[in-house]
Protein backbone atom coordinates (compact mmCIF):
# COMPACT_ATOMS: atom_id res chain seq x y z
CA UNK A 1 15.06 -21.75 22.37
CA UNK A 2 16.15 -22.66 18.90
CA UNK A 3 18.19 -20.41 16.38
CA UNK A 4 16.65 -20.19 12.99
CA UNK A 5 18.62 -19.08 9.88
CA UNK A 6 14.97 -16.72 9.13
CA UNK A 7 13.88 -15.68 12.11
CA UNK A 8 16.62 -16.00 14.85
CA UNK A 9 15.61 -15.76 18.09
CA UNK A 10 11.63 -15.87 17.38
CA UNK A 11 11.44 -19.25 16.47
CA UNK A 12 10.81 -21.60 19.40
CA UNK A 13 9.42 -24.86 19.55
CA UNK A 14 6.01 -24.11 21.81
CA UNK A 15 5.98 -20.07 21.51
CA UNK A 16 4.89 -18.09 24.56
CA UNK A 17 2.41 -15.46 24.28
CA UNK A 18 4.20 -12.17 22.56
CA UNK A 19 3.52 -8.50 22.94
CA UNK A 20 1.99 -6.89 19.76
CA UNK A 21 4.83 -5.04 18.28
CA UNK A 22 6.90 -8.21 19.00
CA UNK A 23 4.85 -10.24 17.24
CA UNK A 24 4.39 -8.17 13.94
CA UNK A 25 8.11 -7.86 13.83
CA UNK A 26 7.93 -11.56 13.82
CA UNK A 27 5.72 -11.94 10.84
CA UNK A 28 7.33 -9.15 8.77
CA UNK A 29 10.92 -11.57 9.82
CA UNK A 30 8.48 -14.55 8.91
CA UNK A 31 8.96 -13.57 5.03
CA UNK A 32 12.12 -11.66 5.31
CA UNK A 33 13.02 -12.94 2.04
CA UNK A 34 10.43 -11.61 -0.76
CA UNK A 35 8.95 -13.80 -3.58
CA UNK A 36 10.71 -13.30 -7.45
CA UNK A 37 10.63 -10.72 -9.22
CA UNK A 38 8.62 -10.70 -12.80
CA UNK A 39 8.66 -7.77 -15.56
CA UNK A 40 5.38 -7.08 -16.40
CA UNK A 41 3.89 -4.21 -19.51
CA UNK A 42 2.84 -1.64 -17.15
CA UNK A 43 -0.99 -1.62 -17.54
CA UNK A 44 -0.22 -5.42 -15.64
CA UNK A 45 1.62 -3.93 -12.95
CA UNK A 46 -0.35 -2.09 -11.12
CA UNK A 47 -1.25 -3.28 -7.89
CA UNK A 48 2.70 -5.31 -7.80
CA UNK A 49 5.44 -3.50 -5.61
CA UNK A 50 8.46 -2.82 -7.76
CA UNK A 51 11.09 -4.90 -7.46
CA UNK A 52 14.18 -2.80 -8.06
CA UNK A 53 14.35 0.87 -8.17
CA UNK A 54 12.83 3.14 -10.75
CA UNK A 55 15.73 4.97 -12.95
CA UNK A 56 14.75 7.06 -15.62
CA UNK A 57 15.57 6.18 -19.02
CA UNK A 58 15.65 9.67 -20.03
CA UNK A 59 15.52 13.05 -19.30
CA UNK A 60 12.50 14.25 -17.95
CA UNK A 61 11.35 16.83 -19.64
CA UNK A 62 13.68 15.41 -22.82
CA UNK A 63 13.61 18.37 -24.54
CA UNK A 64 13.08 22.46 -23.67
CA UNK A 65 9.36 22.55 -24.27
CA UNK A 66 6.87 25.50 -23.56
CA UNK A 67 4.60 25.55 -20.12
CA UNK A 68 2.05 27.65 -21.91
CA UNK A 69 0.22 28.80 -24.87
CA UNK A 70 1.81 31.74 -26.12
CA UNK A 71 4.99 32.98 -28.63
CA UNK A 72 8.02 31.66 -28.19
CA UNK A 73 10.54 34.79 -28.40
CA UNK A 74 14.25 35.29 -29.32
CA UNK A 75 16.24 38.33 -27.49
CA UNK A 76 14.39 41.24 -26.55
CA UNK A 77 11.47 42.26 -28.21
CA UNK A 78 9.19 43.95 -30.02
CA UNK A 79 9.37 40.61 -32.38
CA UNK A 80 8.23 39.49 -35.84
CA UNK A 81 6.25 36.45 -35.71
CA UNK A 82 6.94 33.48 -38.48
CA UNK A 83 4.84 30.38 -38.24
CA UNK A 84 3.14 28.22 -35.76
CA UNK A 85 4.55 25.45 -33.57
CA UNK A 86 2.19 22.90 -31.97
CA UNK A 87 2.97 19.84 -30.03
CA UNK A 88 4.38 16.97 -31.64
CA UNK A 89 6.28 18.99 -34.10
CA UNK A 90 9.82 19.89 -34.86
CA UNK A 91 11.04 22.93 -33.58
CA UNK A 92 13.84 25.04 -36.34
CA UNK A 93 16.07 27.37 -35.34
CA UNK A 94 14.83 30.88 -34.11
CA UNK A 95 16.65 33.78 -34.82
CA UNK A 96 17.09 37.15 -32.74
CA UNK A 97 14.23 39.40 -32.83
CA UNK A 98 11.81 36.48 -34.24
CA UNK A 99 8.77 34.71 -32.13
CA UNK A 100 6.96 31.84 -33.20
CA UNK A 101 3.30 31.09 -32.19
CA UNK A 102 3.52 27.89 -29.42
CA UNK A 103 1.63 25.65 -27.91
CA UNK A 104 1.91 24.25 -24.25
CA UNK A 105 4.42 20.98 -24.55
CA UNK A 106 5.53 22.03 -27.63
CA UNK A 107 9.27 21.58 -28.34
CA UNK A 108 11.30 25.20 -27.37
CA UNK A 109 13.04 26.07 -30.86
CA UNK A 110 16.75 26.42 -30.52
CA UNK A 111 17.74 30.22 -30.27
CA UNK A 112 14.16 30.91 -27.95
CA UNK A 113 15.37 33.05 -24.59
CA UNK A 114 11.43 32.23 -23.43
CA UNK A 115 7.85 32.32 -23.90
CA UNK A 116 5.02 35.16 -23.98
CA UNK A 117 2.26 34.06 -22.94
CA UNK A 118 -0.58 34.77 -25.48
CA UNK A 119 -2.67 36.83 -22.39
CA UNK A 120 0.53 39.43 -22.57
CA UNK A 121 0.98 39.61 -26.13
CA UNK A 122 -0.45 42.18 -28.25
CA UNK A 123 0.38 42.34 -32.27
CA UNK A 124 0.40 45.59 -33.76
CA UNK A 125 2.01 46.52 -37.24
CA UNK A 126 3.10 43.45 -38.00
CA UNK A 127 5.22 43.00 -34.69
CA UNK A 128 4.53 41.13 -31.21
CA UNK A 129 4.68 43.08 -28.13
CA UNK A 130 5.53 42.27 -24.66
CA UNK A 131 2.03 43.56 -22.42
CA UNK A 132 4.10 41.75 -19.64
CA UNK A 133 3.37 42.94 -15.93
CA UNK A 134 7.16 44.27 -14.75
CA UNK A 135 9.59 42.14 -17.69
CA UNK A 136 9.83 39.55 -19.76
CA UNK A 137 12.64 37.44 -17.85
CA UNK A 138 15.00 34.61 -19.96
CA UNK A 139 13.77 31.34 -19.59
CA UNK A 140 9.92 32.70 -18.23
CA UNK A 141 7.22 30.02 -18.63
CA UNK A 142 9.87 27.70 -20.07
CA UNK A 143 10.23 23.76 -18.67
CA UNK A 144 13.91 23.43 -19.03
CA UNK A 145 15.38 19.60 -20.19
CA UNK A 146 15.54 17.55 -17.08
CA UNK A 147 13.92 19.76 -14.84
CA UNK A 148 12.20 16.98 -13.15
CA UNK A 149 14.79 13.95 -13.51
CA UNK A 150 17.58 13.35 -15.72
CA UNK A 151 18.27 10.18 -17.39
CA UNK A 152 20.01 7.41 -14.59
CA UNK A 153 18.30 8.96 -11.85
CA UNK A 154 16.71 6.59 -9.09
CA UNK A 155 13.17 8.10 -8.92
CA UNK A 156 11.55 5.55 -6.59
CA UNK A 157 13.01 2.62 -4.02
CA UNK A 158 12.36 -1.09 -4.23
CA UNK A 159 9.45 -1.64 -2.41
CA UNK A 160 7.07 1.05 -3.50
CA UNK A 161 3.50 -0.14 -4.52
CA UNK A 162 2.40 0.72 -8.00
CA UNK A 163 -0.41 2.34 -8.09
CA UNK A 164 -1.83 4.60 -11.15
CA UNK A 165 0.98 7.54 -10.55
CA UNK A 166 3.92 5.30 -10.49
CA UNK A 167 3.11 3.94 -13.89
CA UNK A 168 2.31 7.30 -15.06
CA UNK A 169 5.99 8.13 -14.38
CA UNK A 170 7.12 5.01 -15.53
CA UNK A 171 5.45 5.67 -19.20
CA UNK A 172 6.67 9.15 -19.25
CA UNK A 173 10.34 8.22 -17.96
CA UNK A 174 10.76 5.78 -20.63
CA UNK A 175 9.53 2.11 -19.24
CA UNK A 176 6.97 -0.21 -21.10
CA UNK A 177 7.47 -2.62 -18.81
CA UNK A 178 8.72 -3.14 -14.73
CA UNK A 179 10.36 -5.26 -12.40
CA UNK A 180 7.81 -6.23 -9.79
CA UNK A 181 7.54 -9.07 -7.59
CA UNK A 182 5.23 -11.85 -7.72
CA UNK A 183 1.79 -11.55 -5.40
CA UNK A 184 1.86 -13.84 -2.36
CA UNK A 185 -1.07 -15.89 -2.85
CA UNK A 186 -3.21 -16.38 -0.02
CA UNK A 187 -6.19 -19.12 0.60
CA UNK A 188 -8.98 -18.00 3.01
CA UNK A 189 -10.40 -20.65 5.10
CA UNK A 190 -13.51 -19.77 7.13
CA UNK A 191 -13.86 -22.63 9.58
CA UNK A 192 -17.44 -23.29 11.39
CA UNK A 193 -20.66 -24.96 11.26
CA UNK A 194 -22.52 -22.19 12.47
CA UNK A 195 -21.68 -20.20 9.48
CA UNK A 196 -24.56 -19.10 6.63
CA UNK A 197 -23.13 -17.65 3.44
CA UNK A 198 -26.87 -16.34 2.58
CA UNK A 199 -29.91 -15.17 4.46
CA UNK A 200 -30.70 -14.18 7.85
CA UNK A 201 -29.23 -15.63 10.97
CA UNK A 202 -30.99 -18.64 12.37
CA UNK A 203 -31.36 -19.77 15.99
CA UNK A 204 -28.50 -21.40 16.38
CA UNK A 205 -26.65 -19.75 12.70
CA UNK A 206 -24.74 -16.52 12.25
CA UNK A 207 -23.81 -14.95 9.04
CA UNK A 208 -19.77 -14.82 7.44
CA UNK A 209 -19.02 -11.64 8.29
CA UNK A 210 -15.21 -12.60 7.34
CA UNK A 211 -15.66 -13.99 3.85
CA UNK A 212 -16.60 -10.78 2.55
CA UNK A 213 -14.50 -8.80 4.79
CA UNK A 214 -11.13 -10.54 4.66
CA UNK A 215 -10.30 -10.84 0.81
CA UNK A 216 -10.26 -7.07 -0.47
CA UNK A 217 -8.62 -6.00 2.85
CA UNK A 218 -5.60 -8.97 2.15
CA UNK A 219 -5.96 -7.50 -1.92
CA UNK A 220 -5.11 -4.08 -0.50
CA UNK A 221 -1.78 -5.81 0.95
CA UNK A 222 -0.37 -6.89 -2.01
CA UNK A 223 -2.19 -10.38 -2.03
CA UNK A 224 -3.57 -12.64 -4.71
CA UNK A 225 -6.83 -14.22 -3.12
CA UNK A 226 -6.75 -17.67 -4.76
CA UNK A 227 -9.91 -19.22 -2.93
CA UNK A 228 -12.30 -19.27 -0.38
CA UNK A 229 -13.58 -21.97 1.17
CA UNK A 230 -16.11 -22.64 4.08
CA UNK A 231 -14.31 -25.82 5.60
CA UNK A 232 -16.91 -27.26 8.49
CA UNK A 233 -15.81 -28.26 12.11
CA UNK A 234 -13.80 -31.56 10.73
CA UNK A 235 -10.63 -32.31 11.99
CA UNK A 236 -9.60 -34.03 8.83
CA UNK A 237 -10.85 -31.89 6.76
CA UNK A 238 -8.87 -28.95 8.62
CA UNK A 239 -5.63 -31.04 8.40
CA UNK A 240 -5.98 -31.66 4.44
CA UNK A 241 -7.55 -28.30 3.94
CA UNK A 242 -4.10 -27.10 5.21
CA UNK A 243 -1.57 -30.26 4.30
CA UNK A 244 -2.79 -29.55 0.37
CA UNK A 245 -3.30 -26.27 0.40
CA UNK A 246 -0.58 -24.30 -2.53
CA UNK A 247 -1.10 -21.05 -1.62
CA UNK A 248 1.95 -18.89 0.12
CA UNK A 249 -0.36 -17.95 2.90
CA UNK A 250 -3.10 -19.62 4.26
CA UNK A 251 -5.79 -17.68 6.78
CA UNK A 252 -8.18 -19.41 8.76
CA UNK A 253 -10.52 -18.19 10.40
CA UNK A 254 -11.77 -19.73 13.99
CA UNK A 255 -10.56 -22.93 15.67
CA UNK A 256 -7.52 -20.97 17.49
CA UNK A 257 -8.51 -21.26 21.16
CA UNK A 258 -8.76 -24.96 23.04
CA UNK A 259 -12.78 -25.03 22.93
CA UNK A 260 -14.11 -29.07 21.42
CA UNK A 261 -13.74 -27.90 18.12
CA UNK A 262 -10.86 -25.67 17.45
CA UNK A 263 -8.68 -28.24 15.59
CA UNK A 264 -6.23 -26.01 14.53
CA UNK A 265 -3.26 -26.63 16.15
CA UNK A 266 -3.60 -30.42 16.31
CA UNK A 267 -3.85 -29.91 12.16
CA UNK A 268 -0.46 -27.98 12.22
CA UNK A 269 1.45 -30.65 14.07
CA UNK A 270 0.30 -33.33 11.96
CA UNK A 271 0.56 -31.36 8.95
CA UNK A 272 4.50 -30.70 9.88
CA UNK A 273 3.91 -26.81 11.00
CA UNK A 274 6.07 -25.30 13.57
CA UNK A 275 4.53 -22.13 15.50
CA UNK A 276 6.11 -19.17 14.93
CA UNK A 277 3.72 -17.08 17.26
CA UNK A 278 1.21 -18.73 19.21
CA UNK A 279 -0.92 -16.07 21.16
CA UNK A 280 -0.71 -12.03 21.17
CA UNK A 281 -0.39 -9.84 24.38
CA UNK A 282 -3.70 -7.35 22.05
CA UNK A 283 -7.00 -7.30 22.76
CA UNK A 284 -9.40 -8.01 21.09
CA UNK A 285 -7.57 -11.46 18.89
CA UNK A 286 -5.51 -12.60 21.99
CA UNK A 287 -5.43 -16.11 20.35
CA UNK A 288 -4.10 -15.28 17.08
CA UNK A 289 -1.18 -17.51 15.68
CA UNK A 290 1.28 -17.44 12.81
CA UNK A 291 2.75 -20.67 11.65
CA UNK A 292 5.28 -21.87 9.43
CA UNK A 293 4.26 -24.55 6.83
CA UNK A 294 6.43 -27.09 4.82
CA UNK A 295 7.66 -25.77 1.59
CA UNK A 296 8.26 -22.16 3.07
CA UNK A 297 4.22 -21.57 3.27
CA UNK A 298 2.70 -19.57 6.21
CA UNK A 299 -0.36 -20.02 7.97
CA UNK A 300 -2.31 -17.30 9.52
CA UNK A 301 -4.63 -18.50 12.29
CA UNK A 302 -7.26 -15.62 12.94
CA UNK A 303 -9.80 -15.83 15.67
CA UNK A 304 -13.54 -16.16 14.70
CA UNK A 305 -14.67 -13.16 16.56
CA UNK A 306 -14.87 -10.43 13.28
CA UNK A 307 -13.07 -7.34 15.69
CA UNK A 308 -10.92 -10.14 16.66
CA UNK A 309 -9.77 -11.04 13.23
CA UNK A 310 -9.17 -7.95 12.15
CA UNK A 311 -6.94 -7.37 14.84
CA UNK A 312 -4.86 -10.57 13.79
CA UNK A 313 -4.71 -9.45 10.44
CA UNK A 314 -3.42 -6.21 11.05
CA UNK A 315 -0.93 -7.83 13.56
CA UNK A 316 0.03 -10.52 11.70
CA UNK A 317 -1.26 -11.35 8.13
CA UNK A 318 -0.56 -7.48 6.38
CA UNK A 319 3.02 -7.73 7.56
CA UNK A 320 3.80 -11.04 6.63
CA UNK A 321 2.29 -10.12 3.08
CA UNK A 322 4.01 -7.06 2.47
CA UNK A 323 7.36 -8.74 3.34
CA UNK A 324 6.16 -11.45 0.81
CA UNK A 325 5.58 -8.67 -1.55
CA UNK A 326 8.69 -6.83 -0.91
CA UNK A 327 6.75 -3.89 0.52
CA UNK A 328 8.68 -1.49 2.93
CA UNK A 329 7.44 -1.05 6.26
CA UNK A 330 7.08 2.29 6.13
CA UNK A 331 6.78 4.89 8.53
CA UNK A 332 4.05 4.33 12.03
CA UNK A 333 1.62 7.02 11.75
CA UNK A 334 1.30 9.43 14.91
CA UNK A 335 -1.37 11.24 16.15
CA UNK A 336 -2.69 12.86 19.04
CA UNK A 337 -5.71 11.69 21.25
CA UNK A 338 -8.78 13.94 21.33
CA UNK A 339 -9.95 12.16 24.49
CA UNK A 340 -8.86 9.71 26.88
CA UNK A 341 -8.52 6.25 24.79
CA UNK A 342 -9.53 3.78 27.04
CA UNK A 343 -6.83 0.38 27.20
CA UNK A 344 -6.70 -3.34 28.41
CA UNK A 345 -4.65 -3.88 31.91
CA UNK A 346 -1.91 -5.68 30.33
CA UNK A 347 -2.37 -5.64 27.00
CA UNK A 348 -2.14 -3.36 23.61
CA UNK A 349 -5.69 -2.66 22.69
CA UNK A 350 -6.55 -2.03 19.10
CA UNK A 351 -9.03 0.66 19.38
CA UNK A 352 -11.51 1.87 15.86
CA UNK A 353 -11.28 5.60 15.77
CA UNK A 354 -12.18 8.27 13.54
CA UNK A 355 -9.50 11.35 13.06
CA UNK A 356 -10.62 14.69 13.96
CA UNK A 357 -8.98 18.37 14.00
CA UNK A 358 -8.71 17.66 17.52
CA UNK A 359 -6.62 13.91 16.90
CA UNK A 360 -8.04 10.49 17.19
CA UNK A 361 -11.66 9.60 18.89
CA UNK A 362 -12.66 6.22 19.86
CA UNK A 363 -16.15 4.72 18.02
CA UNK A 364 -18.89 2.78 20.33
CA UNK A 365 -19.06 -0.73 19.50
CA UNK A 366 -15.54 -2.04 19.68
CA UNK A 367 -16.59 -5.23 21.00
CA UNK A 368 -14.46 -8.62 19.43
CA UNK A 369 -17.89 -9.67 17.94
CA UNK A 370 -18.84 -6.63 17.00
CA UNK A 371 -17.85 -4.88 13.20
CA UNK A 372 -20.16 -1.35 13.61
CA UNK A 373 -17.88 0.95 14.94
CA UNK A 374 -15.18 -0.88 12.49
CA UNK A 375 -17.07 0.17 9.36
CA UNK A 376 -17.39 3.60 10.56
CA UNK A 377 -13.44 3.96 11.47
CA UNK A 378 -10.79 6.01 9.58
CA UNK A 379 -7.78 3.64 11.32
CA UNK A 380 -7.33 1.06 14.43
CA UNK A 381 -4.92 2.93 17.46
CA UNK A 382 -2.55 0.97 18.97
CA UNK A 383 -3.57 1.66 22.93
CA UNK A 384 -0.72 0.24 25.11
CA UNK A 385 -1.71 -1.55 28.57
CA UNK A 386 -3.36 1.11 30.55
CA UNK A 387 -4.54 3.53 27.44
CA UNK A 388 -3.88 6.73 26.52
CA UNK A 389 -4.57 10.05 28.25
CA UNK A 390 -6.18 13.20 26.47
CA UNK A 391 -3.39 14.80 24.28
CA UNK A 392 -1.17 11.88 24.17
CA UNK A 393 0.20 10.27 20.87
CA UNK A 394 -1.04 7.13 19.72
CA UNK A 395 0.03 5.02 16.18
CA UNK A 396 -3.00 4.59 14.27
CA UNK A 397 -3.06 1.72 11.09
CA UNK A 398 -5.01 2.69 8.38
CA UNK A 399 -8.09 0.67 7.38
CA UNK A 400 -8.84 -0.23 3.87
């Protein structure tokens, strides 16, 4: 077994067949090292993983402002209102025994003890009184200056996706723009004669299930789809499909097993490849493979069987892209069986499901060619050999 300076001990010249939890902590160690970082104006950011932590650039609220419509009030009352202070504006000085009309996110005028709001004020001979249910309390209904963060404060890790929320906090923290890292790119290649991109099966024809299926669930992970390309059972066209291809990550689809036209490992040797995983202990996508690619690439060789290549993405391709994309693992999700979750004899099984009250329930047509109870699952549970009994906890992985 060779060392490598990546992957250590899970590089080998001809790979044996590895468990599944083995084998995804191969691919994540497959792009231990994430791509560079760019700084991107937030409204291009979204959809990147940041690249360094989020620190705020200033307090968060900046400023004492008011959390609701009302008067802000000096000392106890009753109080003699002067003005009106709206958002946006700047607040004077507020002396004892004065209120000034406020409005929510307006700036809290120096001297204000807190805010009345308008529902328990009353105005009678020229004064403001407190209709407050029990007493007006110092700093009531007031957002105090870095109640939420204060300025140097790490807010979020490396690692976290962006998604609409995180650049909300961004703006209001102080960024315009954010260190993210680059998207692995990834080229789909769906291998096959037999494969229409239109119409109804023919004798002897089957519809792409994967070319629609494949791209927005590898978008989800981070990924920049660059192509995809229907590449027909060739082995020259396989090897230059592969040898030419610029793309971080290539996926195929098909050609994994040793039938008379799966070309795909004869195309990795002579395209310089060295197997990093060659064949996964799960059921269904037992011949699944992960490959590494001259130039630091990766190839992702999924099984043609649609069940079957969703299992090798979820085993495989998502981790290697979120290491790519500097995404953290995160935490498995748990959850209890509702029923017995029927498993393989020796292998994991990854099961479709649907979460109940009651914990996970498996869906009818799990089948490695089949995708119906896929579209009708809420995750995939990871079944170990010999399944899961009633009550049991199982990891589930969420589906897109």
């Amino acid at each position: 077994m060779e060392e490598d300076p990546v992957l250590g001990r899970f590089r080998t010249d001809v790979p044996a067949t590895l468990g599944w939890a083995q084998a995804r902590e191969t691919a994540r160690r497959a792009g231990l090292r994430p791509l560079p970082p760019q700084l991107l104006d937030l409204a291009d950011a979204l959809g990147r993983t940041l690249a360094e932590p989020l620190t705020a650039l200033t307090d968060l609220p900046a400023f004492d402002t008011s959390a609701m419509d009302g008067w802000a009030v000096a000392g106890p009352g009753p109080w003699r209102v002067a003005g009106r202070l709206l958002a946006g504006e700047r607040a004077e000085p507020l002396a004892d025994g004065a209120a000034v009309e406020i409005a929510t996110g307006a700036q809290l005028p120096p001297g204000a003890t807190a805010v009345l709001r308008r529902e328990h004020g009353e105005r009678a001979a020229g004064l403001l009184h407190d209709r407050t249910p029990g007493s007006l309390t110092t700093g009531q209904d007031v957002r105090p200056r870095g109640q939420e963060c204060r300025r140097g404060e790490a807010l979020l890790p490396a690692g976290t996706p962006v998604g609409p929320a995180v650049l909300g906090l961004a703006a209001a923290c102080g960024h315009d723009r954010l260190a993210v890292r680059r998207r692995p790119v990834v080229e789909l290649l769906v291998l096959g004669d037999e494969l229409l991109a239109a119409g109804l099966p023919r004798p002897g024809l089957v519809r792409d299930a994967l070319g629609p299926l494949l791209p927005p669930w590898l978008r989800a992970a981070g990924a920049e789809v660059g192509g995809v390309r229907a590449v027909r059972d060739d082995f020259g066209l396989l090897r230059d499909a592969v040898r030419h291809s610029t793309a971080d990550v290539v996926v195929t689809t098909g050609g994994t097993a040793a039938g008379p036209v799966d070309f795909l490992h004869r195309a990795l040797a002579e395209a310089g490849a060295h197997l990093l995983v060659d064949g996964v202990a799960v059921r269904p996508g037992h011949p699944m493979l992960l490959a590494g690619l001259p130039g630091g690439r990766h190839l992702v060789g999924l099984p043609g069987n649609p069940l079957a290549a969703v299992a090798g993405t979820v085993t495989l391709a998502l981790p290697l892209l979120h290491a790519l994309g500097g995404r953290s693992a995160g935490e498995p999700v748990l959850a209890p069986a509702a029923v017995d979750l029927p498993g393989h004899p020796a292998d994991t099984r990854l099961l479709p499901v649907r979460r109940t009250v009651r914990g996970a329930v498996p869906l009818a047509f799990d089948g490695p060619a089949m995708l119906r109870g896929l579209a009708r699952a809420e995750a995939l549970a990871v079944v170990p050999p010999g399944g899961v009994a009633a009550g049991g906890t199982v990891e589930l992985l969420a589906t897109p």
